[in-house]
N, C-alpha and C. Protein backbone atom coordinates (compact mmCIF):
# COMPACT_ATOMS: atom_id res chain seq x y z
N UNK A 1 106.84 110.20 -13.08
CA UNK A 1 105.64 109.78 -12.38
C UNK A 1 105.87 108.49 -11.60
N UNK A 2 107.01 107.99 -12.15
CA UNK A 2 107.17 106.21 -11.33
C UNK A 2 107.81 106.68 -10.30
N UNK A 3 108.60 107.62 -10.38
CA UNK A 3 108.78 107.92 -8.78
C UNK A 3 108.43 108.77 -8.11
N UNK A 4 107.32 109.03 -8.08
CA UNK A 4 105.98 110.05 -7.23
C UNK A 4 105.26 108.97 -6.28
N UNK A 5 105.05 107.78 -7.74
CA UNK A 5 104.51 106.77 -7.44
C UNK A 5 104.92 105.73 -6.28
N UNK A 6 106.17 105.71 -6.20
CA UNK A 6 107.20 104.92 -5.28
C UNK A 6 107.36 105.47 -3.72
N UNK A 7 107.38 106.83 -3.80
CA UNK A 7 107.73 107.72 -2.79
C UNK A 7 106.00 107.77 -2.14
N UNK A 8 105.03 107.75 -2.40
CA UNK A 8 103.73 107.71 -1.76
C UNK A 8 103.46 106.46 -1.85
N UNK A 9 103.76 105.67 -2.15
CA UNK A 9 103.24 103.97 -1.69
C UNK A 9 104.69 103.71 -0.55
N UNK A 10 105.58 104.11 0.04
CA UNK A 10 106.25 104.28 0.88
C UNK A 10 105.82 104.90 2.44
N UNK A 11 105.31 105.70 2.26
CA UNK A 11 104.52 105.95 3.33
C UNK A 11 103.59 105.48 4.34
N UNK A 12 102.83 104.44 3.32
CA UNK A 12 102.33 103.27 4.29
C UNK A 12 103.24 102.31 4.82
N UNK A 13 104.01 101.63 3.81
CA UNK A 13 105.17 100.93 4.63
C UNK A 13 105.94 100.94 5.66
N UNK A 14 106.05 102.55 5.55
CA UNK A 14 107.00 102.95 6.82
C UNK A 14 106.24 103.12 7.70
N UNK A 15 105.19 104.04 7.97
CA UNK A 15 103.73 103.33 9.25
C UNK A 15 103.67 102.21 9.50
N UNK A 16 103.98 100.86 8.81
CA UNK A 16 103.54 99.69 9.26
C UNK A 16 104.69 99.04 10.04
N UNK A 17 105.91 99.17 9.10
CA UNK A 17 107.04 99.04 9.85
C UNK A 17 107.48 99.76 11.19
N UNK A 18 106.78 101.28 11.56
CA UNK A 18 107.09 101.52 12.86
C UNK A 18 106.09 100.97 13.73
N UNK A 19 104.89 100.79 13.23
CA UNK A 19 103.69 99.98 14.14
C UNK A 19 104.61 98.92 14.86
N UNK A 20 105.27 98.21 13.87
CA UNK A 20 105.40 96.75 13.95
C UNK A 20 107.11 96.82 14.99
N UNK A 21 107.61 97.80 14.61
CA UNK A 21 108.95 98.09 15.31
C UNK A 21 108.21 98.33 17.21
N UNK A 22 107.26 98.99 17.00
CA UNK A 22 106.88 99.45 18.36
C UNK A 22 106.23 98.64 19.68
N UNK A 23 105.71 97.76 18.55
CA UNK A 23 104.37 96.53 19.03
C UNK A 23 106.02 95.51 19.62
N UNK A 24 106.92 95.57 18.96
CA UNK A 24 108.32 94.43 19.48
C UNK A 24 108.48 94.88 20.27
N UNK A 25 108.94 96.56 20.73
CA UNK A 25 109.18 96.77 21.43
C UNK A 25 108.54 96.73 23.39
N UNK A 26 107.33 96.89 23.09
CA UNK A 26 106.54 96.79 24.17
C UNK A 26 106.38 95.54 24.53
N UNK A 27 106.12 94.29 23.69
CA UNK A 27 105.80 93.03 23.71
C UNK A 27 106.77 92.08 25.18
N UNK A 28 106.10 92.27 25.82
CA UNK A 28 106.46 90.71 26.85
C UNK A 28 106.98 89.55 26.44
N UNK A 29 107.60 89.06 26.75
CA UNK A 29 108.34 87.82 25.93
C UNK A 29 107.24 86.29 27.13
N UNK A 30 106.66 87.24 28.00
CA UNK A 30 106.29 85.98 29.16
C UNK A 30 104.73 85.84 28.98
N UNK A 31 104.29 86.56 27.78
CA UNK A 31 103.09 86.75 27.59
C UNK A 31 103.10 86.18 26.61
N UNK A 32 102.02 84.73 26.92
CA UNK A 32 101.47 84.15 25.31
C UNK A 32 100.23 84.71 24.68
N UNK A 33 100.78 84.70 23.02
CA UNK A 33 99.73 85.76 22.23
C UNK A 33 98.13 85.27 22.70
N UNK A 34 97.28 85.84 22.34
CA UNK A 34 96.16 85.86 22.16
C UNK A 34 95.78 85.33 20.79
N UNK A 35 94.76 85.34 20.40
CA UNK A 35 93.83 85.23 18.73
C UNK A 35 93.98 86.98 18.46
N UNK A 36 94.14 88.03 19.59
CA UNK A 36 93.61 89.08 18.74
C UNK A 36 95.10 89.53 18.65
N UNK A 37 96.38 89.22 19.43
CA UNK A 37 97.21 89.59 19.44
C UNK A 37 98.07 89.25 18.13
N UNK A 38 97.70 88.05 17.47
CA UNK A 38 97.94 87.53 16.27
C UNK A 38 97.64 87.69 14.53
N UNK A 39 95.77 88.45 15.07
CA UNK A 39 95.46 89.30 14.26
C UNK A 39 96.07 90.61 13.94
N UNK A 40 96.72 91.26 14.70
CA UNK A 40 97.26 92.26 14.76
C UNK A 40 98.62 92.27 13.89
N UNK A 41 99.19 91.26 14.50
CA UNK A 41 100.33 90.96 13.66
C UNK A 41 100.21 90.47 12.30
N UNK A 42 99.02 89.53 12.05
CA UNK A 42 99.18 89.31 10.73
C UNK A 42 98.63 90.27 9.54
N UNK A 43 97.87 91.20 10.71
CA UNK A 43 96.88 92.70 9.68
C UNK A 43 98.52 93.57 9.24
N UNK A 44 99.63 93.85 10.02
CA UNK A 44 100.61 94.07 9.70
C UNK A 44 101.70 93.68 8.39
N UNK A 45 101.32 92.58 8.29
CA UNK A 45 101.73 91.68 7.12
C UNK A 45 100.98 92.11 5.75
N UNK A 46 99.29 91.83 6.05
CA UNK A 46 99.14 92.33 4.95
C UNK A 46 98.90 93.15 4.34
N UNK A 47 98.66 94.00 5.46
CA UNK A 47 99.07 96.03 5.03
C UNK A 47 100.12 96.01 4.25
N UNK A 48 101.50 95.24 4.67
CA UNK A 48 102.38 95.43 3.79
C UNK A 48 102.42 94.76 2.37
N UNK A 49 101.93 94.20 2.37
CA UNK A 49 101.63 93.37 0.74
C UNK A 49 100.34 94.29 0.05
N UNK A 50 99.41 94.47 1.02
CA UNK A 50 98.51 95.20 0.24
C UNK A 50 99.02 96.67 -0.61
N UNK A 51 99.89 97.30 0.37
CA UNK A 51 100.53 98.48 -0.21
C UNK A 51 101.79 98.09 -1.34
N UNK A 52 102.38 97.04 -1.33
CA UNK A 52 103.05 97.26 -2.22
C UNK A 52 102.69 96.23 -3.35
N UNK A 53 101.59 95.58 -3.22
CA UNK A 53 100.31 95.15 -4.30
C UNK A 53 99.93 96.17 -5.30
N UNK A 54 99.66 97.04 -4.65
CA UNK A 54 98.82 98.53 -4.76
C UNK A 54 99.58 99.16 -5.78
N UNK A 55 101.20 99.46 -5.45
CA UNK A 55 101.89 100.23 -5.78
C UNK A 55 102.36 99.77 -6.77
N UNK A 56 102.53 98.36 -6.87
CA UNK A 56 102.66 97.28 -8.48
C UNK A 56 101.87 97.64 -9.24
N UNK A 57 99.95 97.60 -9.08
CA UNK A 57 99.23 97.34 -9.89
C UNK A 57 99.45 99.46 -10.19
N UNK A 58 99.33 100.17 -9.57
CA UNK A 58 99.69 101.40 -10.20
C UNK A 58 100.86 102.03 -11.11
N UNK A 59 102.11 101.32 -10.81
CA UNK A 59 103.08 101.46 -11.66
C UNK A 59 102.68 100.71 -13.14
N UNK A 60 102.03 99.29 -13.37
CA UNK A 60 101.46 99.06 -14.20
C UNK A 60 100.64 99.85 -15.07
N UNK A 61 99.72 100.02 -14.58
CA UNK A 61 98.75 101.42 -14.55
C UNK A 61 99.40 101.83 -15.65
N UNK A 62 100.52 102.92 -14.54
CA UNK A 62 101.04 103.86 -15.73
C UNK A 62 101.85 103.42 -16.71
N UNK A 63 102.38 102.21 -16.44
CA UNK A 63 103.05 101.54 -18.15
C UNK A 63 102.21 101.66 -19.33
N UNK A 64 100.77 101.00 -18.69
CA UNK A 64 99.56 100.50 -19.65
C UNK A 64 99.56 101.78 -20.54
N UNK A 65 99.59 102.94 -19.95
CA UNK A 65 98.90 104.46 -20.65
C UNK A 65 98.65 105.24 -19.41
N UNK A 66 97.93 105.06 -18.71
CA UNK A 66 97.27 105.34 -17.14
C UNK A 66 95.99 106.50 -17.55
N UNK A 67 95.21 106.02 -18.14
CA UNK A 67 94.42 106.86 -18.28
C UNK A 67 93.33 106.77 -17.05
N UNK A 68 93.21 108.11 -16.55
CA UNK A 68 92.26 108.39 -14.88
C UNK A 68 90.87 107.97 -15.34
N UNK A 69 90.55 108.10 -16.13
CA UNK A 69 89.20 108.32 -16.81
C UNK A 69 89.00 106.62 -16.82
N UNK A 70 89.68 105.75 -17.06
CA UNK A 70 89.60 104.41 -17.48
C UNK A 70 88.92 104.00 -18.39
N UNK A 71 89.02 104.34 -19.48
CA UNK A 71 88.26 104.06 -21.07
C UNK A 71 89.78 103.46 -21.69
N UNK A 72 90.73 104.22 -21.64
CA UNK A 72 92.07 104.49 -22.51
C UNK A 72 92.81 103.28 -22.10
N UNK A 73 92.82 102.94 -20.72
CA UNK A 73 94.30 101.92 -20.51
C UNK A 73 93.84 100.79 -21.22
N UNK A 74 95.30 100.30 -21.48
CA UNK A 74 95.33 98.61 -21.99
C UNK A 74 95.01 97.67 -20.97
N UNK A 75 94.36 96.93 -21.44
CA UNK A 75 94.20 95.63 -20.68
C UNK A 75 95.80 95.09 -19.95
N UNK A 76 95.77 94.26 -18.97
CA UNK A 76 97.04 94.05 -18.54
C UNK A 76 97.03 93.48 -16.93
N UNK A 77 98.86 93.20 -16.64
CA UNK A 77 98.57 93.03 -15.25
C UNK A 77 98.28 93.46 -13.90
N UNK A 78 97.85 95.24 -14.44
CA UNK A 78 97.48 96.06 -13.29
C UNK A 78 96.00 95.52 -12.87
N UNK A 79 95.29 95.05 -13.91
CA UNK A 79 93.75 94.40 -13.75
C UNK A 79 93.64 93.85 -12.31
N UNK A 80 94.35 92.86 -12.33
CA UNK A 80 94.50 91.35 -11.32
C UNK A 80 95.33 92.18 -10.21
N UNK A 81 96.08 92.96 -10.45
CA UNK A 81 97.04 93.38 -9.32
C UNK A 81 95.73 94.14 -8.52
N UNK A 82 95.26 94.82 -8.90
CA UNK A 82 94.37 95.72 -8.49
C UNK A 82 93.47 95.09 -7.86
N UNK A 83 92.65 93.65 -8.01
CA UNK A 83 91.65 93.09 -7.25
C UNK A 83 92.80 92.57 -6.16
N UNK A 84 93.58 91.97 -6.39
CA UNK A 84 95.11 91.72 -5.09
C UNK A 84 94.62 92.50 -3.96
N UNK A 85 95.03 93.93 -4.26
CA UNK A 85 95.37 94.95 -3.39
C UNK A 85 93.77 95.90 -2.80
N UNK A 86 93.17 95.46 -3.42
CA UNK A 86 91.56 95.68 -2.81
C UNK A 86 91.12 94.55 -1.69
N UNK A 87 91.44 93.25 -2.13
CA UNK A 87 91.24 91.98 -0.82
C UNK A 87 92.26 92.75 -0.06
N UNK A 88 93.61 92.43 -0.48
CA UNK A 88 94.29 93.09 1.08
C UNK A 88 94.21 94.33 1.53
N UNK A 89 93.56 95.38 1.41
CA UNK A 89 93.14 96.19 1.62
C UNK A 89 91.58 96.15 2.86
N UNK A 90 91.17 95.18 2.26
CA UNK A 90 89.77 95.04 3.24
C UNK A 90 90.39 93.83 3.97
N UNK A 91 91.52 92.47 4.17
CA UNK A 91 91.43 91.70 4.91
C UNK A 91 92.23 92.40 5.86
N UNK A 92 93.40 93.60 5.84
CA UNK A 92 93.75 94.26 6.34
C UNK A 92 93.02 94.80 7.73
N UNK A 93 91.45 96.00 6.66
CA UNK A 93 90.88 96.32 7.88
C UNK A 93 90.55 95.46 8.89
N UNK A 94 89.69 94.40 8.10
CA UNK A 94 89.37 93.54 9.13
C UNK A 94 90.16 93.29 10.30
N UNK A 95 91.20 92.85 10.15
CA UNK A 95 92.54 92.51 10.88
C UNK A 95 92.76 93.35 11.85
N UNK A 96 92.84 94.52 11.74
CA UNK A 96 93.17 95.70 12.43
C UNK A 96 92.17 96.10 13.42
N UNK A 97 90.67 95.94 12.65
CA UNK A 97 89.87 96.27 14.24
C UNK A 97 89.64 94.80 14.48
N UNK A 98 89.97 94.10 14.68
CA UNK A 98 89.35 92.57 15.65
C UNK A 98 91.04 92.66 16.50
N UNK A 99 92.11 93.10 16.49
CA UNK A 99 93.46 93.09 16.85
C UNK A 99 93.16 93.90 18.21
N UNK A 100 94.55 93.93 18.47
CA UNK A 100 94.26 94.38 20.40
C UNK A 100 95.91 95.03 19.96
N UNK A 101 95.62 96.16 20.69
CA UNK A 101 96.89 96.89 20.92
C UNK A 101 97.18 98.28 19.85
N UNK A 102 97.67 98.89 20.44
CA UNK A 102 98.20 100.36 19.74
C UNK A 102 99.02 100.41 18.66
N UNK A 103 99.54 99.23 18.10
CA UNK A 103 99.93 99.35 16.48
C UNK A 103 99.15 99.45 15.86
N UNK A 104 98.06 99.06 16.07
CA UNK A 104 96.53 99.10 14.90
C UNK A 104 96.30 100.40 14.67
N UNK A 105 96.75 101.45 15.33
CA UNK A 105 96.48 103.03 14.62
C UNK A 105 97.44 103.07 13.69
N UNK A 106 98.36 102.16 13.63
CA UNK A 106 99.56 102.33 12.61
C UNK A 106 99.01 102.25 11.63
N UNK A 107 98.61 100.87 11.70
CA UNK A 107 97.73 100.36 10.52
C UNK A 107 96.52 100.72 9.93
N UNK A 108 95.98 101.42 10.40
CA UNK A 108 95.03 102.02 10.13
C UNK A 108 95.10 103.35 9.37
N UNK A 109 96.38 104.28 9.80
CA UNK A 109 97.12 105.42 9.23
C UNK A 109 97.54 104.93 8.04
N UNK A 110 98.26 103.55 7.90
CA UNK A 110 98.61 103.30 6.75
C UNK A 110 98.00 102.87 5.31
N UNK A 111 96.52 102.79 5.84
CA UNK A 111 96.05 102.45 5.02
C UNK A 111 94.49 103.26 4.61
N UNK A 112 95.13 104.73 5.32
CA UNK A 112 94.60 105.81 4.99
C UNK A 112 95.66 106.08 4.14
N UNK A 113 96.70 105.95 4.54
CA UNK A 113 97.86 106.41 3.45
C UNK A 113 98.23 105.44 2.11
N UNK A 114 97.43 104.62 2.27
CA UNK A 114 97.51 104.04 1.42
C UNK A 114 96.35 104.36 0.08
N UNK A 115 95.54 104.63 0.35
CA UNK A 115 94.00 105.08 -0.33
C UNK A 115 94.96 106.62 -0.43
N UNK A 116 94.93 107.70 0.19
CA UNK A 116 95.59 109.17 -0.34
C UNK A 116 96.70 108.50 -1.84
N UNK A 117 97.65 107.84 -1.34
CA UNK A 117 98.46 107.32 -2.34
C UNK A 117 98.02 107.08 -3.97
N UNK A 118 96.88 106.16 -4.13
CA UNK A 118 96.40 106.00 -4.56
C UNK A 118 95.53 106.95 -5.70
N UNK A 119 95.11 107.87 -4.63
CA UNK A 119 93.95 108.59 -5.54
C UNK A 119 95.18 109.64 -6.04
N UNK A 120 96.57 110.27 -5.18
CA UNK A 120 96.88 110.99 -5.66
C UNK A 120 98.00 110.56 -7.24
N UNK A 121 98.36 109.33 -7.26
CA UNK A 121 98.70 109.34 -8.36
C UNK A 121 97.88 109.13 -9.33
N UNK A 122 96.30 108.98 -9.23
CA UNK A 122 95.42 109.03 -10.41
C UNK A 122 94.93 110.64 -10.43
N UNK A 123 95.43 111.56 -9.37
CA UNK A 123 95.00 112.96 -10.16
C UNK A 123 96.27 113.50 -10.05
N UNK A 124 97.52 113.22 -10.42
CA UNK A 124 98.84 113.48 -11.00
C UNK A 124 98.93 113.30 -12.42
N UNK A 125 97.94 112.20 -12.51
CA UNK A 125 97.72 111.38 -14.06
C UNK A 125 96.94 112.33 -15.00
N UNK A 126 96.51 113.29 -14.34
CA UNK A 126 95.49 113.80 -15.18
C UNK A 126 96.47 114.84 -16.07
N UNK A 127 97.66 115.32 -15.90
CA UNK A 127 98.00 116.46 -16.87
C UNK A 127 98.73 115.96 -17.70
């Protein structure tokens, strides 16, 4: 299950990393950023921390016990990881629509793929 877990919290990463590969590529070197051009870049950043926040506090998870139901797990450091990866998760969105430019569908994919990730290793958990 830890590596179901690994291989779908990967998926956002690699969306963010081609966002971010693509956004270099197009980028003007004679063009100074903007405020939204900066947002963009830094919503990139924390897509990537948020997902692999995410993917910490779920591997935890399943150390604890991983019970889907959440009665069963142990207390622990998936708790705290988990409020982590919920802020970066929403400072993310934020980030992404106030940003300017066509990596933000990256980011935005990724953090659809990041939520699928998510729910699917809590109904993997179930058998």
């Amino acid at each position: 299950m830890y590596v179901v877990t690994v291989v779908l919290f990967l998926i956002p990463c690699i969306l963010i990393c081609v966002g971010w590969g693509r956004r270099a590529l197009h980028q003007k070197p004679a063009d100074a950023p903007t405020w939204r051009d900066r947002c963009i870049s830094v919503s990139f950043v924390s897509g990537i921390l948020g997902a692999l926040i995410g993917m910490a506090a779920d591997l935890f998870w399943l150390h604890g016990g991983g019970n889907p139901h959440g009665m069963g797990s142990a207390p622990g450091v998936w708790q705290q990881l988990l409020t982590g990866s919920r802020f970066a998760f929403l400072l993310t969105l934020v980030l992404a629509i106030t940003g300017k430019g066509r990596g933000r569908f990256f980011v935005f994919g990724a953090l659809a793929a990041t939520v699928f990730a998510d729910v699917m290793v809590q109904l993997l958990q179930f058998d």
